[in-house]
N, C-alpha and C. Protein backbone atom coordinates (compact mmCIF):
# COMPACT_ATOMS: atom_id res chain seq x y z
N UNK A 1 -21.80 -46.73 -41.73
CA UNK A 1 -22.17 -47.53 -42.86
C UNK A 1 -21.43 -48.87 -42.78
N UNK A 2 -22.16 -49.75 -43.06
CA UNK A 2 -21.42 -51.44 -43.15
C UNK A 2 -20.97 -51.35 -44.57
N UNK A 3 -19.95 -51.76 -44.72
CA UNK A 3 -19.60 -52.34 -45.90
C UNK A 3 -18.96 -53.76 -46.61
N UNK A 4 -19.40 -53.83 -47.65
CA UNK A 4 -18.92 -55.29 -48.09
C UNK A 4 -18.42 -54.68 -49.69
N UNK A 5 -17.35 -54.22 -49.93
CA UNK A 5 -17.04 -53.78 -51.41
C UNK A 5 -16.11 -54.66 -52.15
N UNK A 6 -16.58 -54.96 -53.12
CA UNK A 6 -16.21 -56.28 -53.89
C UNK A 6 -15.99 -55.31 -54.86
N UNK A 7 -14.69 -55.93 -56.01
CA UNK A 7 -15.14 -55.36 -57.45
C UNK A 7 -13.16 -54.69 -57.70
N UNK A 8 -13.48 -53.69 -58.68
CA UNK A 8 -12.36 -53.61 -59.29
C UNK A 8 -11.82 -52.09 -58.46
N UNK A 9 -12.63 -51.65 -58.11
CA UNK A 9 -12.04 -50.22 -57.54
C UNK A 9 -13.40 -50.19 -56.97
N UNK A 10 -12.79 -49.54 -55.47
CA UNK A 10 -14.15 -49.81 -54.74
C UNK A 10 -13.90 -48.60 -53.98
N UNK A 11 -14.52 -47.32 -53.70
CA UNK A 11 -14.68 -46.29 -53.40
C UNK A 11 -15.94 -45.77 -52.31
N UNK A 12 -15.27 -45.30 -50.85
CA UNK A 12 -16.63 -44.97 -50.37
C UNK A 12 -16.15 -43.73 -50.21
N UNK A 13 -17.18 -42.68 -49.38
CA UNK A 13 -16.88 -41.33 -49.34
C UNK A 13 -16.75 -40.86 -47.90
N UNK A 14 -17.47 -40.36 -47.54
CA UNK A 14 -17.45 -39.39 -46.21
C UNK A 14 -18.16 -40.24 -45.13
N UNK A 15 -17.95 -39.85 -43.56
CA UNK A 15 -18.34 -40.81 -42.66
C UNK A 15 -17.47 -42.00 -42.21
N UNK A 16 -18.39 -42.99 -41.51
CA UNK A 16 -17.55 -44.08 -40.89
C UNK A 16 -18.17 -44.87 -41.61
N UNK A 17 -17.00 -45.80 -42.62
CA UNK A 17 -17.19 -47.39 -42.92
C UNK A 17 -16.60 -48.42 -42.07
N UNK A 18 -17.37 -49.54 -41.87
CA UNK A 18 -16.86 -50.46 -40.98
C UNK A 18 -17.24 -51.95 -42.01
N UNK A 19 -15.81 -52.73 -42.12
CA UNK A 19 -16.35 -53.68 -43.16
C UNK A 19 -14.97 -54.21 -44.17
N UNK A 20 -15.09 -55.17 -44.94
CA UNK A 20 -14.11 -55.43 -46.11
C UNK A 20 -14.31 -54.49 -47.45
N UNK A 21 -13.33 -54.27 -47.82
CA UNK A 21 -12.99 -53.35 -49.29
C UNK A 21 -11.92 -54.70 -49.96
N UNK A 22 -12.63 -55.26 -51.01
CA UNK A 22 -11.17 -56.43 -51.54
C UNK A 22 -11.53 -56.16 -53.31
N UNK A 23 -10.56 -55.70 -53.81
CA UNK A 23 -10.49 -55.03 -55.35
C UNK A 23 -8.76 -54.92 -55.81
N UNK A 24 -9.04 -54.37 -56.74
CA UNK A 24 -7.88 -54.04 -57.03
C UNK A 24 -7.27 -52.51 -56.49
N UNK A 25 -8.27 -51.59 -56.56
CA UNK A 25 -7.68 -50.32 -55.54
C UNK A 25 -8.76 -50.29 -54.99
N UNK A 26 -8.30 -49.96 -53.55
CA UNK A 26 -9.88 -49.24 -52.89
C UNK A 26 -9.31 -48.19 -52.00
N UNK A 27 -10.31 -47.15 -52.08
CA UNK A 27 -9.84 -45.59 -51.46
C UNK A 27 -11.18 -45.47 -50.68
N UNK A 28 -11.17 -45.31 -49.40
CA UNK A 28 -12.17 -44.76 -48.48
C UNK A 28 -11.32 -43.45 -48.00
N UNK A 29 -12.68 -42.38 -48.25
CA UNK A 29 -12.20 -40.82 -48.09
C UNK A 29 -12.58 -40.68 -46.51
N UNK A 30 -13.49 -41.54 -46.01
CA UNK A 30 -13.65 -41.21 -44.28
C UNK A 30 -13.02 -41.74 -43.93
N UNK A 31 -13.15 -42.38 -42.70
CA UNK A 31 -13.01 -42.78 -41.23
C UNK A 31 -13.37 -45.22 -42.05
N UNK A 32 -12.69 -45.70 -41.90
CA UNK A 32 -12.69 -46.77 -42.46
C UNK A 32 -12.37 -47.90 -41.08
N UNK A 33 -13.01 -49.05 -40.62
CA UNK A 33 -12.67 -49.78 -39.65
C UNK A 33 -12.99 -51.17 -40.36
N UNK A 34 -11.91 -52.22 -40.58
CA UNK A 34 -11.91 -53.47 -40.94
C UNK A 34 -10.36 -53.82 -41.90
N UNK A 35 -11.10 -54.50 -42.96
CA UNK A 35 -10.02 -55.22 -43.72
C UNK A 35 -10.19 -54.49 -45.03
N UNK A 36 -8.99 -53.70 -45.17
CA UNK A 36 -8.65 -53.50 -47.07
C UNK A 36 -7.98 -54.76 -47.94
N UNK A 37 -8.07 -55.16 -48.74
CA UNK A 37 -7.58 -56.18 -49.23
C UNK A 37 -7.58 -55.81 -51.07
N UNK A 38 -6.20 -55.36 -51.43
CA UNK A 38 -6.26 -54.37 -52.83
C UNK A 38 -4.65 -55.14 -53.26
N UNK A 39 -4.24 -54.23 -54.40
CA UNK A 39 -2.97 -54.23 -55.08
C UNK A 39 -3.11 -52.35 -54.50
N UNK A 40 -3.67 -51.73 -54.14
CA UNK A 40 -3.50 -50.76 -54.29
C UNK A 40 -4.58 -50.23 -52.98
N UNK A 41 -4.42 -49.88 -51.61
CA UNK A 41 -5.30 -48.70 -50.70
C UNK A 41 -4.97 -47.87 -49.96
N UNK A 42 -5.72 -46.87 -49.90
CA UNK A 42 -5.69 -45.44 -49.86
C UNK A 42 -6.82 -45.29 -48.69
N UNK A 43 -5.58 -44.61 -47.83
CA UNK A 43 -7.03 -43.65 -47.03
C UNK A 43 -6.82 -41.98 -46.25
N UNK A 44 -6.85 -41.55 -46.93
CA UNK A 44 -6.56 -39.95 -46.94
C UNK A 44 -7.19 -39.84 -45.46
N UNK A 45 -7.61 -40.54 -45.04
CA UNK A 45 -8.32 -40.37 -43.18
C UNK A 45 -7.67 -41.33 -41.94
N UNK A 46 -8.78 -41.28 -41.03
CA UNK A 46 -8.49 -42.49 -39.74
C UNK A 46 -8.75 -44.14 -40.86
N UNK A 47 -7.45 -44.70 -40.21
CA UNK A 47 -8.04 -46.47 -40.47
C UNK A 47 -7.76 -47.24 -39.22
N UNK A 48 -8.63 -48.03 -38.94
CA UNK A 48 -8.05 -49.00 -37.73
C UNK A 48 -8.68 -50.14 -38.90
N UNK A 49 -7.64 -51.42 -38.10
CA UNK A 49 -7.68 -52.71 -38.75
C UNK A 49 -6.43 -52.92 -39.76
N UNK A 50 -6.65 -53.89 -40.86
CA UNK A 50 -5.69 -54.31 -41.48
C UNK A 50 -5.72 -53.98 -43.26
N UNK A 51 -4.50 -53.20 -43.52
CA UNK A 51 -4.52 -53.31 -44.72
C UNK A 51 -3.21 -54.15 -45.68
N UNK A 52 -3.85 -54.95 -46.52
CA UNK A 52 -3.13 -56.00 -47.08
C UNK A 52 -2.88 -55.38 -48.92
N UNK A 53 -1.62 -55.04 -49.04
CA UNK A 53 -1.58 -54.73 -50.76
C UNK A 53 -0.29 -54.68 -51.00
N UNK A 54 -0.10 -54.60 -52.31
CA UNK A 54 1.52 -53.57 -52.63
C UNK A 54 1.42 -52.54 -52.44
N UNK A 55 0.83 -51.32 -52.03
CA UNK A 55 1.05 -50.17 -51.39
C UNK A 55 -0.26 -50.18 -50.37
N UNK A 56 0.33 -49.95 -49.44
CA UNK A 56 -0.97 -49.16 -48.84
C UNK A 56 -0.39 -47.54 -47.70
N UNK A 57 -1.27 -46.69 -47.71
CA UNK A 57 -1.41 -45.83 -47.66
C UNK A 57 -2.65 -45.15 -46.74
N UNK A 58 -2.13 -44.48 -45.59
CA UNK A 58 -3.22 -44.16 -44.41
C UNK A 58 -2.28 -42.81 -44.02
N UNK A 59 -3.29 -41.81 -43.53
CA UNK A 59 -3.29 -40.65 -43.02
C UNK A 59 -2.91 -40.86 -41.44
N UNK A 60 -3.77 -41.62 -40.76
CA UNK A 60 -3.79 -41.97 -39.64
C UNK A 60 -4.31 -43.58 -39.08
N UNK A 61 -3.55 -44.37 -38.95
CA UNK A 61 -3.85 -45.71 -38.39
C UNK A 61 -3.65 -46.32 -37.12
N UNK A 62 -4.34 -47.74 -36.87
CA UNK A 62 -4.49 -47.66 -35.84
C UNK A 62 -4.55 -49.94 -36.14
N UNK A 63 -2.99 -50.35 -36.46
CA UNK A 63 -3.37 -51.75 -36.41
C UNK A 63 -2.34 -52.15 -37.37
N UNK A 64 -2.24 -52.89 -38.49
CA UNK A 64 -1.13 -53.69 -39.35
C UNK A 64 -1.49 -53.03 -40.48
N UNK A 65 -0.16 -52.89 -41.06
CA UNK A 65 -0.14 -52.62 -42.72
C UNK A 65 0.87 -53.95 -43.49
N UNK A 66 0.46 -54.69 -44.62
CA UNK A 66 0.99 -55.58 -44.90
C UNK A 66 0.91 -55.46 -46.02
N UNK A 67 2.46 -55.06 -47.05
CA UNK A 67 2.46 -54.75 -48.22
C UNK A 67 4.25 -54.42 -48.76
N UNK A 68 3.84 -54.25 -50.06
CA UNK A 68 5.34 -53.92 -50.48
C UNK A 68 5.99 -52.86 -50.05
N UNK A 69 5.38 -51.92 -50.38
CA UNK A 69 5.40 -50.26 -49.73
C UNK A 69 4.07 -49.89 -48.70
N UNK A 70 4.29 -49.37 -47.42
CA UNK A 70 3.19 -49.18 -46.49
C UNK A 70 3.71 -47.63 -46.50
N UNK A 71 2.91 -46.81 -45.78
CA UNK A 71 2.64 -45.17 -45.45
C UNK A 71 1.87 -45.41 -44.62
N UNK A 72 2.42 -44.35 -43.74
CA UNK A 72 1.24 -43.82 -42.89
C UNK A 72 2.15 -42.56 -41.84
N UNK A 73 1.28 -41.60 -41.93
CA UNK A 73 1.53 -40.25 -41.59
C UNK A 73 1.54 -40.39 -40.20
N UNK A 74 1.03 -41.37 -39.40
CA UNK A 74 0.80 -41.45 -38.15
C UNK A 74 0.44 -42.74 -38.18
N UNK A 75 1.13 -43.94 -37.07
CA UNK A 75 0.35 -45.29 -36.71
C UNK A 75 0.77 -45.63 -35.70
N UNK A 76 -0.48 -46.23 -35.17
CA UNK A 76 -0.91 -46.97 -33.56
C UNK A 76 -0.43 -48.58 -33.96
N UNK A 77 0.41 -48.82 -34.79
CA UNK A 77 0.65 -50.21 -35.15
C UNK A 77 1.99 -50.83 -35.62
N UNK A 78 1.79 -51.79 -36.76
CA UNK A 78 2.74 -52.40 -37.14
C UNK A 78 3.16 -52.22 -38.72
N UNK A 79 3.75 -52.14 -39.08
CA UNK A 79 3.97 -52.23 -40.81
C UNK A 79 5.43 -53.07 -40.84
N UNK A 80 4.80 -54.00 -42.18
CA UNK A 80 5.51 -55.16 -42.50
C UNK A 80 5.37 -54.95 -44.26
N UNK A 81 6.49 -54.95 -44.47
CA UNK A 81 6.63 -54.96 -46.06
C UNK A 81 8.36 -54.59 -46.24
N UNK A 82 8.73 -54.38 -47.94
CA UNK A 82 9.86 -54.29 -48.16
C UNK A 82 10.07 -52.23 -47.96
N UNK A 83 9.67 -51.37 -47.88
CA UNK A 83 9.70 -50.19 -47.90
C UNK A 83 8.54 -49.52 -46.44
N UNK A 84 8.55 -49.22 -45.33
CA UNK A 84 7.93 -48.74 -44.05
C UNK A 84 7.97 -47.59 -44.10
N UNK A 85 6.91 -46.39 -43.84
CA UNK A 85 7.12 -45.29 -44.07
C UNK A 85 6.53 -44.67 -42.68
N UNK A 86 6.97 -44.33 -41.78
CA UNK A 86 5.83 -43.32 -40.76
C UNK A 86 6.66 -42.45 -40.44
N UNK A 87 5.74 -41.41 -41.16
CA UNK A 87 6.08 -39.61 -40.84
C UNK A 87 6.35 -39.35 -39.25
N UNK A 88 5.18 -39.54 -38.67
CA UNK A 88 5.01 -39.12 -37.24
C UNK A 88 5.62 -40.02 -36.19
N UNK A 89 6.51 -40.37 -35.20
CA UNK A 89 6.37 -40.94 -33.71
C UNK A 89 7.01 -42.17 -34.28
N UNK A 90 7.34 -42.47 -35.41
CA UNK A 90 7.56 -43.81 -35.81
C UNK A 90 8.56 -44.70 -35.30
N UNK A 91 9.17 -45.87 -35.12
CA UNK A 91 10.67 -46.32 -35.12
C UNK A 91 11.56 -45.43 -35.65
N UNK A 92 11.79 -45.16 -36.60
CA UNK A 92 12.40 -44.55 -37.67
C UNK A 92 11.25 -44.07 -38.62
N UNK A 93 11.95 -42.95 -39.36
CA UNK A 93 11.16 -42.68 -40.54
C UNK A 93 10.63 -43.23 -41.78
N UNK A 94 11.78 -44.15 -42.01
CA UNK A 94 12.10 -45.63 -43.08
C UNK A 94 12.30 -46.44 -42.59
N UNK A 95 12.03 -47.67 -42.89
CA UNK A 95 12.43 -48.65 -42.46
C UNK A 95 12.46 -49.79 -42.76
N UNK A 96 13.50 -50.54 -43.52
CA UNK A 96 12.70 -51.63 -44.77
C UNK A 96 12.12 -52.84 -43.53
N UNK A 97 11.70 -54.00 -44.07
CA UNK A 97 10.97 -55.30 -42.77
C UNK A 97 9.89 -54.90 -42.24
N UNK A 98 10.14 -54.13 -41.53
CA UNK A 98 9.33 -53.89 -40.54
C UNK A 98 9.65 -52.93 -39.61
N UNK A 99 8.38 -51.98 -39.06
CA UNK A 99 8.26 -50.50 -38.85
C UNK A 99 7.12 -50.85 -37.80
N UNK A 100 7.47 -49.97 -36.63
CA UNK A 100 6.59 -50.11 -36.02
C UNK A 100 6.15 -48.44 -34.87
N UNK A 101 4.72 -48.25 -34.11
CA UNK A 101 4.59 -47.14 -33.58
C UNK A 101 3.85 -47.51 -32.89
N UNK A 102 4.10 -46.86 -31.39
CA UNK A 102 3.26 -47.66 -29.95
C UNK A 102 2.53 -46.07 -29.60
């Protein structure tokens, strides 16, 4: 599915989105490839690309997280913010600045 989600909370479901999400929260429950752009995103799945917020939040990524607080259970990338979180393979587990996983 292409997406272009504009708006205040922008929600897709199951499958692969490929595309911008820019709101105030946006939660894609699949497989998500592009730009999140929120105060608030969520992705309980795979993300490759960039997510830009005060929190963001990925299961599995694959690219930059840029935010106050970042998560991610697993990442192929970079995270830049004041609080870095990667569960899995990470630099460290915490990491304030910047966090990174090759």
């Amino acid at each position: 599915m292409q997406v272009l989600d504009l708006g205040l909370i922008n929600h897709t479901t199951s499958g692969l989105s490929k595309g911008l999400q820019w709101g105030f929260v946006n939660m894609a429950e699949g497989s998500f490839k592009g730009l999140q752009a929120a105060t608030v995103n969520y992705n309980p799945g795979d993300f490759e690309g960039v997510q830009i917020g005060w929190v963001n939040h990925t299961a599995s990524g694959d690219g930059l997280q840029l935010g106050f607080v970042n998560y991610a259970k697993k990442i192929h990338g970079i995270q830049i913010g004041f609080v870095n979180i990667i569960s899995q393979d990470g630099f460290l587990p915490v990491f304030p600045i910047v966090n990174w996983s090759f």
